[in-house]
Protein backbone atom coordinates (compact mmCIF):
# COMPACT_ATOMS: atom_id res chain seq x y z
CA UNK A 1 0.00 0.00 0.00
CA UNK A 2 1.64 3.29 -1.60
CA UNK A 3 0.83 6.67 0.91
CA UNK A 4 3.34 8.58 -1.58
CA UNK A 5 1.17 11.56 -2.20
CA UNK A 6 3.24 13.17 -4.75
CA UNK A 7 1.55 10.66 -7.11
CA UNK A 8 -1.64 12.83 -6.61
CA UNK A 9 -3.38 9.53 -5.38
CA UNK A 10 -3.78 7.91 -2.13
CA UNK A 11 -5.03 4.95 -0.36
CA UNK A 12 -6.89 5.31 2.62
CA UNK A 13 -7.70 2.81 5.46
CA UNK A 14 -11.64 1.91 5.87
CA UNK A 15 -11.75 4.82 9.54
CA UNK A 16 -10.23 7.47 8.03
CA UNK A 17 -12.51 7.19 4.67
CA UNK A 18 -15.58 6.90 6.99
CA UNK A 19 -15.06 9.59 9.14
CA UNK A 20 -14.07 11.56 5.27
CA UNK A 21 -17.22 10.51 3.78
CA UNK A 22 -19.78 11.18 6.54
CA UNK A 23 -18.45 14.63 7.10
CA UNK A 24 -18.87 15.01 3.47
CA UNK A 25 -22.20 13.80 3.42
CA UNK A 26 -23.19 16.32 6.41
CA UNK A 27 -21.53 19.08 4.32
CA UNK A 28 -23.77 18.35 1.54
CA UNK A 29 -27.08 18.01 3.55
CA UNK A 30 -26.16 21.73 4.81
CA UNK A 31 -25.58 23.53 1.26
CA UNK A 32 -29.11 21.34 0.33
CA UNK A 33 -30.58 22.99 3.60
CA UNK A 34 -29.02 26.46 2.29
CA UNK A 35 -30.41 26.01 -1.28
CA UNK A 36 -34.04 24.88 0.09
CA UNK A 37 -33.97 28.21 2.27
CA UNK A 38 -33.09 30.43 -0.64
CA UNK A 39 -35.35 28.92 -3.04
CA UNK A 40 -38.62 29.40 0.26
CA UNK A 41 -37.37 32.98 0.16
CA UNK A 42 -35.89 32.68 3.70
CA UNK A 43 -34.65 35.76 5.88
CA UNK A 44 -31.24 36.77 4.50
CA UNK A 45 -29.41 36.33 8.28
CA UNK A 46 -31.06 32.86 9.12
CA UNK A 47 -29.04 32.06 5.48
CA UNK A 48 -26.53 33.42 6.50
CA UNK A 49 -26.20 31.81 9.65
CA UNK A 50 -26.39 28.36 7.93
CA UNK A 51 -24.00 29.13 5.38
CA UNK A 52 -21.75 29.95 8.59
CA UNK A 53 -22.30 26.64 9.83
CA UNK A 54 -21.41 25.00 6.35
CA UNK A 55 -18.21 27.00 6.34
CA UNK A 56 -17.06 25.74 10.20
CA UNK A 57 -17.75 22.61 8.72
CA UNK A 58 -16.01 22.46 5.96
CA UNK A 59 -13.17 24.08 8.36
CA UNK A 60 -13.44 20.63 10.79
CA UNK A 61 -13.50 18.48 7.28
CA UNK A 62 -10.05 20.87 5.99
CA UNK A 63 -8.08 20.11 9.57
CA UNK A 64 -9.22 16.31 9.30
CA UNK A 65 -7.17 15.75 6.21
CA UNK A 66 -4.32 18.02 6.84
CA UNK A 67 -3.74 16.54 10.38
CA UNK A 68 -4.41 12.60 8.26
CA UNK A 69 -2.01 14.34 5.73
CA UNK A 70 0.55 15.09 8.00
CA UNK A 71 0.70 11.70 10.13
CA UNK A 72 0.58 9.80 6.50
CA UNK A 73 1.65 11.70 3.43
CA UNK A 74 4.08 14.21 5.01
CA UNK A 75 6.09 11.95 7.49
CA UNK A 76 5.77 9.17 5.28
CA UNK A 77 7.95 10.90 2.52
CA UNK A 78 10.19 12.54 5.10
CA UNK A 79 11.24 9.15 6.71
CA UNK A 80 11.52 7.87 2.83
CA UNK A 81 14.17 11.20 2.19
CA UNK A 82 12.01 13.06 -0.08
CA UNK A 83 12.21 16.33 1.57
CA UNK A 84 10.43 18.09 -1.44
CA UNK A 85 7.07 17.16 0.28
CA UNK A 86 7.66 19.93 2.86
CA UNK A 87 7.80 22.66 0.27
CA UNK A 88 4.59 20.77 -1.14
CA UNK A 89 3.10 20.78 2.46
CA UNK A 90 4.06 24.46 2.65
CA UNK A 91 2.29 25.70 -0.59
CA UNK A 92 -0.68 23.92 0.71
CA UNK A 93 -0.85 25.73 3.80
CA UNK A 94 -0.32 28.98 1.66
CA UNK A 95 -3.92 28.13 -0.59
CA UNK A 96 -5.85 26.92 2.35
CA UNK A 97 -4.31 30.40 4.59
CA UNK A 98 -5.95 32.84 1.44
């Protein structure tokens, strides 16, 4: 089983695709939610209030992977001598920090 992320591609056990998926699946029950309230002409702050809630939890779904990311991908390629992977870790950080 290959965790070598710089191949774009990576395996992951039964858990940590679960706990992926389901948070996922939350995620897209919320923007649903937000859609529904838009389309029944819902009060502008009790949108944006749920849109809020989508965004924290997309934010829990974001520091899920990164921390699975860094126990896996990033110390995997480390131990392995690729060192590249931290400037790859480090532009990541830069996109999810704009």
């Amino acid at each position: 089983m290959s965790k070598d992320c710089c191949s774009k591609t990576k395996h992951r056990e039964e858990p940590e695709l679960r706990a992926l998926t389901n948070r996922l699946n939350r995620i897209e029950g919320q923007i649903r939610g937000i859609r529904g309230m838009v389309e029944n002409h819902a009060y502008c702050t009790d949108i944006l209030i749920q849109v809020s809630a989508a965004q924290s939890a997309l934010n829990a779904f974001i520091k899920e992977l990164l921390g699975n990311h860094i126990r896996t991908c990033v110390v995997d390629d480390i131990r392995a001598g690729n060192d590249e992977v931290i400037d790859d870790f480090l532009t990541t950080l830069q996109k999810l920090m704009k």
